[in-house]
Protein backbone atom coordinates (compact mmCIF):
# COMPACT_ATOMS: atom_id res chain seq x y z
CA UNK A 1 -55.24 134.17 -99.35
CA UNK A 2 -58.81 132.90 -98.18
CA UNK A 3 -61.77 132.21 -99.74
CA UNK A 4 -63.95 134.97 -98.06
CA UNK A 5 -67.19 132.98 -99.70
CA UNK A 6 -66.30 129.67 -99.21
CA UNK A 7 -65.55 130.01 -95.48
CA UNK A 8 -68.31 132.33 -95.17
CA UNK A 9 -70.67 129.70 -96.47
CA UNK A 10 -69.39 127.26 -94.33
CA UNK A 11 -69.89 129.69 -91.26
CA UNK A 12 -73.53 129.92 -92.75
CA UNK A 13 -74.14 126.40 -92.71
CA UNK A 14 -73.30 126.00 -89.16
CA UNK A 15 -75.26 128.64 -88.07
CA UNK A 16 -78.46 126.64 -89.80
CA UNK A 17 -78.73 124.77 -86.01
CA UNK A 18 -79.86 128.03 -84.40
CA UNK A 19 -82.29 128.20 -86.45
CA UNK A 20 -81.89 132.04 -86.87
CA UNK A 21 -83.15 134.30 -89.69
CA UNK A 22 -81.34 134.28 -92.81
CA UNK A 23 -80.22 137.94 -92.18
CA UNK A 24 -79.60 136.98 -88.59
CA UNK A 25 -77.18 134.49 -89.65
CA UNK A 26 -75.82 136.81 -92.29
CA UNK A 27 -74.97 139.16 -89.41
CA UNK A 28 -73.43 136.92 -87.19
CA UNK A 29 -71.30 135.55 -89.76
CA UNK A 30 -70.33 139.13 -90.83
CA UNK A 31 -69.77 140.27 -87.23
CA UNK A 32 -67.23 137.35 -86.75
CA UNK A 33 -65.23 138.52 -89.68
CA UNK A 34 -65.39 142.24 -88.47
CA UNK A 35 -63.89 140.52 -85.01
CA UNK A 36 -60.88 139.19 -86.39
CA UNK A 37 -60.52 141.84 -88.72
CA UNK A 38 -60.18 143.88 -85.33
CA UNK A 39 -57.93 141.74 -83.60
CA UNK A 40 -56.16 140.04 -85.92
CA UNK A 41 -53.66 138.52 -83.35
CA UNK A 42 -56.73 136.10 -82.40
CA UNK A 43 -56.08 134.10 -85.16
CA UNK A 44 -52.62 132.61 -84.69
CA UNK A 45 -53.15 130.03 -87.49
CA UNK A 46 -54.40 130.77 -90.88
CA UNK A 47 -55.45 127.17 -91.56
CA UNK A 48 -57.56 127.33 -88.44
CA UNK A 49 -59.18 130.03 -90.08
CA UNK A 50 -62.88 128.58 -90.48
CA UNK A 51 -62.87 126.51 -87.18
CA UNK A 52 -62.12 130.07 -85.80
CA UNK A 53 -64.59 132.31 -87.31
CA UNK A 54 -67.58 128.74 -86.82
CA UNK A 55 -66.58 129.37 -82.61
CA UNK A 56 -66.68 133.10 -82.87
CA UNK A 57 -70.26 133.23 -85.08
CA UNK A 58 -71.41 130.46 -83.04
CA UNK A 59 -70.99 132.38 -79.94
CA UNK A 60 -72.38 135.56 -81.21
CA UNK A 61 -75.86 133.71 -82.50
CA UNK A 62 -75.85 132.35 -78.80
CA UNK A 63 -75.73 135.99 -77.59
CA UNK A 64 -78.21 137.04 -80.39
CA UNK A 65 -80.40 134.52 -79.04
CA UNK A 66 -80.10 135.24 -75.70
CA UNK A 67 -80.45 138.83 -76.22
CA UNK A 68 -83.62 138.45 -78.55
CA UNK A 69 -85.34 136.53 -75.95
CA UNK A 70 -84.89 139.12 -73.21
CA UNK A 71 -85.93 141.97 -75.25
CA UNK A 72 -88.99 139.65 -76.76
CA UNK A 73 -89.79 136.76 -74.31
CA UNK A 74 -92.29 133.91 -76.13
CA UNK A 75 -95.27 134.11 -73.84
CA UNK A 76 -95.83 130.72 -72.27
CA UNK A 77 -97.95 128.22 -74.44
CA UNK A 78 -101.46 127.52 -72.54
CA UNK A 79 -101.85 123.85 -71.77
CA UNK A 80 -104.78 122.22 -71.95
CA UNK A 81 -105.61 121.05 -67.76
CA UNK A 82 -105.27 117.34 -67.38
CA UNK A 83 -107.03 116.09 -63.89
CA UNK A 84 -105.01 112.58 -64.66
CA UNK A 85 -101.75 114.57 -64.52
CA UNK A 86 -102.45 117.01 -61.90
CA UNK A 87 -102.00 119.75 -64.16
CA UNK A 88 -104.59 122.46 -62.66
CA UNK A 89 -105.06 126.18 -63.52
CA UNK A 90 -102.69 127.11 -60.38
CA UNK A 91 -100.21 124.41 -61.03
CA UNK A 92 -99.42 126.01 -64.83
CA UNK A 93 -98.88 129.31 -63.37
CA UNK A 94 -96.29 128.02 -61.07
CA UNK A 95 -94.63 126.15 -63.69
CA UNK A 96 -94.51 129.60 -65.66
CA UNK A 97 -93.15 131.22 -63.21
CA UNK A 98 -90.84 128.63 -62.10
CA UNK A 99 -89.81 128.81 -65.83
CA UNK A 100 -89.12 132.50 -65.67
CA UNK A 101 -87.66 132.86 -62.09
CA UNK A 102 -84.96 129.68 -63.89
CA UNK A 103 -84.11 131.86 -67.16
CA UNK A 104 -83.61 135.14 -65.09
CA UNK A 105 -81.03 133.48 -62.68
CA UNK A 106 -79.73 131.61 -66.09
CA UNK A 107 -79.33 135.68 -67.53
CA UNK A 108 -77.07 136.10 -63.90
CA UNK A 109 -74.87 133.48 -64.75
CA UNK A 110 -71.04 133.60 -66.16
CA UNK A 111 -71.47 133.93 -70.09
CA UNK A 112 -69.68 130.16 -70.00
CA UNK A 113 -72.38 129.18 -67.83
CA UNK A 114 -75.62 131.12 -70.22
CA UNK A 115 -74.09 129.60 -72.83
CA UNK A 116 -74.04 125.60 -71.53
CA UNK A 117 -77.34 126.17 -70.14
CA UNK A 118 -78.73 127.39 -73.23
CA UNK A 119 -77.15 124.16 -75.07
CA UNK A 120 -78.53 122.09 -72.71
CA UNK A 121 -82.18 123.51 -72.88
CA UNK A 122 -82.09 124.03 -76.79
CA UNK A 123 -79.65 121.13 -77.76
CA UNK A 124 -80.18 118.22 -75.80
CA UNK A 125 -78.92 115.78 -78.25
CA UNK A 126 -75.01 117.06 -78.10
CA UNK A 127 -72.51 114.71 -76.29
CA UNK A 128 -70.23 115.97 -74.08
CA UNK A 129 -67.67 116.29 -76.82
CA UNK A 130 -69.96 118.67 -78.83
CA UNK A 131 -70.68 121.18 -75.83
CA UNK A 132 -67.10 121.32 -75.20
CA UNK A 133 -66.66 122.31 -78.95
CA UNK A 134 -69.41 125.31 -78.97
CA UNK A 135 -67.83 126.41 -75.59
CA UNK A 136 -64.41 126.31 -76.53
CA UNK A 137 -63.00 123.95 -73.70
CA UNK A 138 -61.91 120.24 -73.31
CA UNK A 139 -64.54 118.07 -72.86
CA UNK A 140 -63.27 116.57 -69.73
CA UNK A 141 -64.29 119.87 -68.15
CA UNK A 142 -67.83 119.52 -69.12
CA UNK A 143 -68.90 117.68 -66.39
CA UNK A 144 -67.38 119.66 -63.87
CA UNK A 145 -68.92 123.08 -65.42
CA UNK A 146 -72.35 121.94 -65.85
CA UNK A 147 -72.47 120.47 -62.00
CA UNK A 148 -71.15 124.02 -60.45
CA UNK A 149 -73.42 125.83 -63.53
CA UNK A 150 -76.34 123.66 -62.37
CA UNK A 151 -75.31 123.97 -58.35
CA UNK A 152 -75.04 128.08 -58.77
CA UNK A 153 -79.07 127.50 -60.55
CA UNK A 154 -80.25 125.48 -58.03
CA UNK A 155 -78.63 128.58 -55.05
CA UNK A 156 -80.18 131.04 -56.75
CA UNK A 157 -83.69 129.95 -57.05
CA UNK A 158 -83.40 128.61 -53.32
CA UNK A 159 -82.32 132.22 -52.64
CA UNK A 160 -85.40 133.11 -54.74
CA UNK A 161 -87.68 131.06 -52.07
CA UNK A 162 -88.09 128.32 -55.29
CA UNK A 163 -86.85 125.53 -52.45
């Protein structure tokens, strides 16, 4: 039989990367468990068990995330203008908006794509072989995703008039 607290701890210390409140995390690893308790056929091998519910809470504190944002967006941090840089008043306030107009065509994307895109912004420092582990797919296929995630972007803000 498993050790509900052991794996459970283990699903807790992965979460720690998202940097989520400890009740968040406690959530998100409960919610996993209530998944598989409601389709139990997901889990065709009980020794995969923790690699399992690690994908599924992962997934579901990238939704949390994602969700949290939308419903409370961080307001833009004011930058202090730098003539050297060109960084003028008008200049910041395209780069906001550039920043929204990106996130709300990220929020249209394929939850595959939301969820590579979110990596890439908040977790720079994972290889290839990482993101294909949070995403759940080889990592010969990570190349391929992020170039059509990042060519569907690049579409929608031209559609957007952000040429």
């Amino acid at each position: 039989m498993w050790d509900v607290k052991a794996v459970s701890a283990a699903v807790l210390g992965a979460l720690k990367t998202y940097r989520l409140t400890e009740s968040d995390a406690r959530d998100v690893c409960q919610d996993a468990w209530l998944e598989l308790l409601r389709a139990p056929g997901a889990l065709r091998d009980e020794a995969k068990l923790r690699a399992w519910l690690t994908t599924t809470a992962r997934r579901r504190a990238v939704r949390m995330i994602t969700r949290n944002r939308r419903e409370n967006p961080r307001p833009v941090p004011a930058a202090e203008p730098n003539p050297a840089a060109g960084s003028t008043p008008e200049a910041e306030v395209v780069r906001a908006e550039l920043g929204r107009a990106l996130w709300a065509a990220v929020d249209l994307l394929p939850d595959v794509h939301r969820r590579l895109m979110w990596l890439l912004a908040h977790r720079p420092e994972l290889s290839y072989a990482q993101l294909a582990g949070e995403l759940g797919i080889s990592p010969a296929s990570v190349g391929r995703l992020r170039r059509r995630c990042l060519d569907r972007l690049r579409r929608a803000l031209e559609k957007g008039g952000w040429a």
